[in-house]
N, C-alpha and C. Protein backbone atom coordinates (compact mmCIF):
# COMPACT_ATOMS: atom_id res chain seq x y z
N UNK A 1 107.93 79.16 85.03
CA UNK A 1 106.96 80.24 84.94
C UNK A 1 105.56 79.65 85.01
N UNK A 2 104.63 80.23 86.08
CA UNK A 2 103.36 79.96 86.32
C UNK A 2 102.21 80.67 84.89
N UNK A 3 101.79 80.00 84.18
CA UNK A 3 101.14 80.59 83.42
C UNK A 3 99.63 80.03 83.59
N UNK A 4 98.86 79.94 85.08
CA UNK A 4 97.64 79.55 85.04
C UNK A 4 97.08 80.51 85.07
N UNK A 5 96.11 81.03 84.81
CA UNK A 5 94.86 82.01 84.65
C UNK A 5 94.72 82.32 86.41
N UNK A 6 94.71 83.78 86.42
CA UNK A 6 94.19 84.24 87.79
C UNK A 6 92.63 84.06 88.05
N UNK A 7 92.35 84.06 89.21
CA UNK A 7 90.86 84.20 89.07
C UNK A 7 90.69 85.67 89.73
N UNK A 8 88.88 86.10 89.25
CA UNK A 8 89.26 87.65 89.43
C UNK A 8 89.63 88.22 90.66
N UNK A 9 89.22 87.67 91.81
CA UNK A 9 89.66 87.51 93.00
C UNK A 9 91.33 87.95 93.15
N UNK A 10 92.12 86.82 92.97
CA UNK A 10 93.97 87.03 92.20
C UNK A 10 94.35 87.99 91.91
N UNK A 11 93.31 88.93 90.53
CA UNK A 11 93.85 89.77 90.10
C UNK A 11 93.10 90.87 90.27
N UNK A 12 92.35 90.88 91.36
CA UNK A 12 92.05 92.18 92.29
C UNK A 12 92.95 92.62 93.52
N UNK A 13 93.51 91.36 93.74
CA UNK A 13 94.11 90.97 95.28
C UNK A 13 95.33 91.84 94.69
N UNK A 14 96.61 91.17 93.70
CA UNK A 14 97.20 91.58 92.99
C UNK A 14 97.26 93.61 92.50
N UNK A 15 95.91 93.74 92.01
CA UNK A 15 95.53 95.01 91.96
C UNK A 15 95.90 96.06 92.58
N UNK A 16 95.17 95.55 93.98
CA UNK A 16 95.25 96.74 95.44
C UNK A 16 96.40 96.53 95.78
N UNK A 17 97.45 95.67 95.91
CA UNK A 17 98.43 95.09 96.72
C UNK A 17 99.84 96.53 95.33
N UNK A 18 99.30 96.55 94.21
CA UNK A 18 100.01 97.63 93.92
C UNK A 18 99.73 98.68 93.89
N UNK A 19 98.13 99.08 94.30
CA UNK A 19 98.17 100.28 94.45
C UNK A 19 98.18 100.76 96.00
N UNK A 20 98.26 100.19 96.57
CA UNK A 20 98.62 100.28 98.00
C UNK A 20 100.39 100.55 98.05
N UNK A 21 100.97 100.10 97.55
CA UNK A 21 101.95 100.44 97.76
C UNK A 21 102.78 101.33 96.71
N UNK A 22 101.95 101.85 95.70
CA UNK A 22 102.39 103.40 94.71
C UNK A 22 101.80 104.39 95.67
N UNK A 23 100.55 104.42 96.34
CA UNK A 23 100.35 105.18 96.92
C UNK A 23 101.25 105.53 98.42
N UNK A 24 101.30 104.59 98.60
CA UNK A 24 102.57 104.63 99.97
C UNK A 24 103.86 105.40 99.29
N UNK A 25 104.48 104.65 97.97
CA UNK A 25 105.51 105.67 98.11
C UNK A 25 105.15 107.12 97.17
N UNK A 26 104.31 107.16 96.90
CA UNK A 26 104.23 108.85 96.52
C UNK A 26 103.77 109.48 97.86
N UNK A 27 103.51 108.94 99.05
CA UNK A 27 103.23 110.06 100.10
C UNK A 27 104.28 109.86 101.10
N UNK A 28 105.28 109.05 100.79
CA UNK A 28 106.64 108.78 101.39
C UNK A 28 105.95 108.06 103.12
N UNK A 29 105.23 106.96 103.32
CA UNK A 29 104.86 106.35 104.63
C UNK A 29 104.92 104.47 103.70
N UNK A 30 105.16 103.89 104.66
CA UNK A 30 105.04 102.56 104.61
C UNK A 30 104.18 101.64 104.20
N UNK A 31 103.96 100.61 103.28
CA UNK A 31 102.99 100.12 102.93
C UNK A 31 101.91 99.79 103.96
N UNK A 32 102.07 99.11 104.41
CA UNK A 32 101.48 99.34 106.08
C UNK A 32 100.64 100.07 106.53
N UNK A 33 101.06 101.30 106.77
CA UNK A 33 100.69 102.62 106.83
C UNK A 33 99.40 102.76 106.13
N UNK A 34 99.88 102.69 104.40
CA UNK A 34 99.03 103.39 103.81
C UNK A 34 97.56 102.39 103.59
N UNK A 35 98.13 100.92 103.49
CA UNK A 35 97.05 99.72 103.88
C UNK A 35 96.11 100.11 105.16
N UNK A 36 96.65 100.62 106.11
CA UNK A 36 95.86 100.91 107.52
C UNK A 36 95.02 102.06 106.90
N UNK A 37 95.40 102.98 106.45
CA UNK A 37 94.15 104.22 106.33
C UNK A 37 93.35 103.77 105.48
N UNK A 38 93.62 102.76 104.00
CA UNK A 38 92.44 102.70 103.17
C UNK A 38 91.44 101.71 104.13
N UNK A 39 91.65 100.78 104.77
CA UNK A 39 91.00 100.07 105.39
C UNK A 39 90.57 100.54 106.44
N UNK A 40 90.67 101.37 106.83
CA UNK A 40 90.09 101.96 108.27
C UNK A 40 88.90 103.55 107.11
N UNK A 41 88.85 103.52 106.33
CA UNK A 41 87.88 104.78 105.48
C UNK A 41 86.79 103.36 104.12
N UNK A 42 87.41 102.41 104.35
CA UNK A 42 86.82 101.37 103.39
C UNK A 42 87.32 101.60 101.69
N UNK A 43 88.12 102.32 102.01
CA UNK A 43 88.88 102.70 99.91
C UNK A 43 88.37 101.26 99.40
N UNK A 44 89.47 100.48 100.17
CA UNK A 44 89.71 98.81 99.61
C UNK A 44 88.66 98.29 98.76
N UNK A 45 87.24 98.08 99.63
CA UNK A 45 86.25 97.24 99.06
C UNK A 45 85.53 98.03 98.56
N UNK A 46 85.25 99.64 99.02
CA UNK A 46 84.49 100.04 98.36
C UNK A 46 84.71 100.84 97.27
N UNK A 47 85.99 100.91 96.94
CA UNK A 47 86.46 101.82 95.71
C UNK A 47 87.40 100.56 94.81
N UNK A 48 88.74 100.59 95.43
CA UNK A 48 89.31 99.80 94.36
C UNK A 48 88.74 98.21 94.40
N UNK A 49 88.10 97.72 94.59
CA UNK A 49 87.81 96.24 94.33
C UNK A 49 86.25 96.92 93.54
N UNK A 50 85.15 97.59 93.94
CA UNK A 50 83.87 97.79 92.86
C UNK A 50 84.67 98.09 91.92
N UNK A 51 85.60 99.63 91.90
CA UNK A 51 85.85 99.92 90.62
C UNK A 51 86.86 99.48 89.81
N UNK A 52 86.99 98.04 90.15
CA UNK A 52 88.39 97.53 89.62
C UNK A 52 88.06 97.44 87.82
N UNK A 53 87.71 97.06 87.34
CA UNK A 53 87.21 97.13 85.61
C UNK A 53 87.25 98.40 85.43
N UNK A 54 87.32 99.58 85.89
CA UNK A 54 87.79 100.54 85.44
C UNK A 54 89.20 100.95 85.27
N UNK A 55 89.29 101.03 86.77
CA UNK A 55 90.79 101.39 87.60
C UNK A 55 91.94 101.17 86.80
N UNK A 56 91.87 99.68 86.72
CA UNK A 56 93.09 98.46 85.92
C UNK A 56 92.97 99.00 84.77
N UNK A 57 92.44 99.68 84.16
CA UNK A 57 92.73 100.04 82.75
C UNK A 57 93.54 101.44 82.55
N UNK A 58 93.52 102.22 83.72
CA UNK A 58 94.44 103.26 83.89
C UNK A 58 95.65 103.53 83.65
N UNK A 59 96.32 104.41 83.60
CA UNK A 59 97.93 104.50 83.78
C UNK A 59 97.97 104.43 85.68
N UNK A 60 99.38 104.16 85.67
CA UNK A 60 99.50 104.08 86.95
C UNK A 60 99.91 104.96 87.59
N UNK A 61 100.19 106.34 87.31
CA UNK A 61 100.37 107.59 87.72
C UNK A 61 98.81 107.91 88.12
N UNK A 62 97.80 107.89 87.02
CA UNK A 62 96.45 108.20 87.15
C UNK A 62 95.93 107.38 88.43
N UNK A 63 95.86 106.48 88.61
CA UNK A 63 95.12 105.68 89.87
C UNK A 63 96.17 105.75 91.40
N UNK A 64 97.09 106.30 91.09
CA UNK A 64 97.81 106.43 92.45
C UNK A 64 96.90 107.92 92.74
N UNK A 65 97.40 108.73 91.98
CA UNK A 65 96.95 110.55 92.31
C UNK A 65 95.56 110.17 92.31
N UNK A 66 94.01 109.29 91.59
CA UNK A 66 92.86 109.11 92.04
C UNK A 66 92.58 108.64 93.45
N UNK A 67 93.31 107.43 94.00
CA UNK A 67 93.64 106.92 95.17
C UNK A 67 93.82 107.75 96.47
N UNK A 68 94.71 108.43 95.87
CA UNK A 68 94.85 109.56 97.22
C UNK A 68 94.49 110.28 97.02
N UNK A 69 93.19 110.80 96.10
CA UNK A 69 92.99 111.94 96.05
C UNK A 69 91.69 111.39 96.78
N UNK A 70 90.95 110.54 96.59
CA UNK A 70 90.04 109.58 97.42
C UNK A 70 89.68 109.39 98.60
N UNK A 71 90.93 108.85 99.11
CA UNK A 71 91.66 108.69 99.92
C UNK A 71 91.76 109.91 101.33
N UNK A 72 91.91 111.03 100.33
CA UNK A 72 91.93 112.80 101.55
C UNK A 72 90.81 113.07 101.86
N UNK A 73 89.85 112.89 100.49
CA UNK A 73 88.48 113.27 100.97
C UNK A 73 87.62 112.34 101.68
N UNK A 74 87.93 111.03 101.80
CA UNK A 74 87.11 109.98 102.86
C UNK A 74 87.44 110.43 104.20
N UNK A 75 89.02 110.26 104.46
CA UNK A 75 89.32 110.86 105.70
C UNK A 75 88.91 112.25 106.33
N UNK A 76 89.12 112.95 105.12
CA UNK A 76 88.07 114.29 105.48
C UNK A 76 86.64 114.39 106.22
N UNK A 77 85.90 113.36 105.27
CA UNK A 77 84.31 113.37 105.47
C UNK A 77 84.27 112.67 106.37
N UNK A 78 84.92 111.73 107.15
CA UNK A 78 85.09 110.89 108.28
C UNK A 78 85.93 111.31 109.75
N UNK A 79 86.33 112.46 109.16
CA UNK A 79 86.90 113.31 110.12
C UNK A 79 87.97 112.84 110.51
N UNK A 80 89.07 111.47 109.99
CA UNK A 80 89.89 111.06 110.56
C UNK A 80 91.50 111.58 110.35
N UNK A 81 92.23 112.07 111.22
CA UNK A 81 93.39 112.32 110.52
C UNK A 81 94.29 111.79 110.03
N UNK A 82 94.91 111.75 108.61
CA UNK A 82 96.18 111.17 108.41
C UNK A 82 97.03 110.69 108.86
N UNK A 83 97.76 109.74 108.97
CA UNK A 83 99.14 109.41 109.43
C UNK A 83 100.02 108.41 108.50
N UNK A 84 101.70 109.49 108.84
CA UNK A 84 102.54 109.09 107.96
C UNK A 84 103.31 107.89 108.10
C-alpha cells in the first residue's frame, strides 16, 4: 500500500476523474462521452478544478446532480447540443 501524500494536483486529477465518471453513469453515456462535453464547455478547469476546496467536501450524490446541472446550462449558454 502506497501511503505517500498526493500533491494537490493528484488529488484534483483523482477528483474529476470521479466525477466524470458518476456523472457519466447517472446520464447512462460513457466516460468518454461525458469527459468530451465537460471539456469542450470548460466544466473541468473552470468549475471542478477552481472549485475543488469546495466540491470535495460534498456528498457525492450532491456534486454529480451540481455537475450536470452545470453542465446543461453551459451547453445551453454555448448553444451546444448534448450527446449520449
Amino acid at each position: 500500500m502506497n501511503l505517500t501524500p498526493k500533491t494537490e494536483e493528484e488529488l484534483k486529477t483523482i477528483f474529476t476523474a470521479s466525477c466524470v465518471e458518476s456523472a457519466a453513469n447517472a446520464v447512462g453515456c460513457s466516460s468518454k462521452v461525458m469527459y468530451q462535453r465537460m471539456q469542450r464547455v470548460g466544466l473541468i478547469e473552470k468549475y471542478i478544478w477552481k472549485y475543488y476546496d469546495t466540491l470535495h467536501t460534498q456528498s457525492r450524490d450532491y456534486v454529480t446532480e451540481d455537475i450536470l446541472e452545470a453542465l446543461s446550462n453551459w451547453e445551453k449558454k454555448q448553444e451546444i447540443q448534448s450527446e449520449k
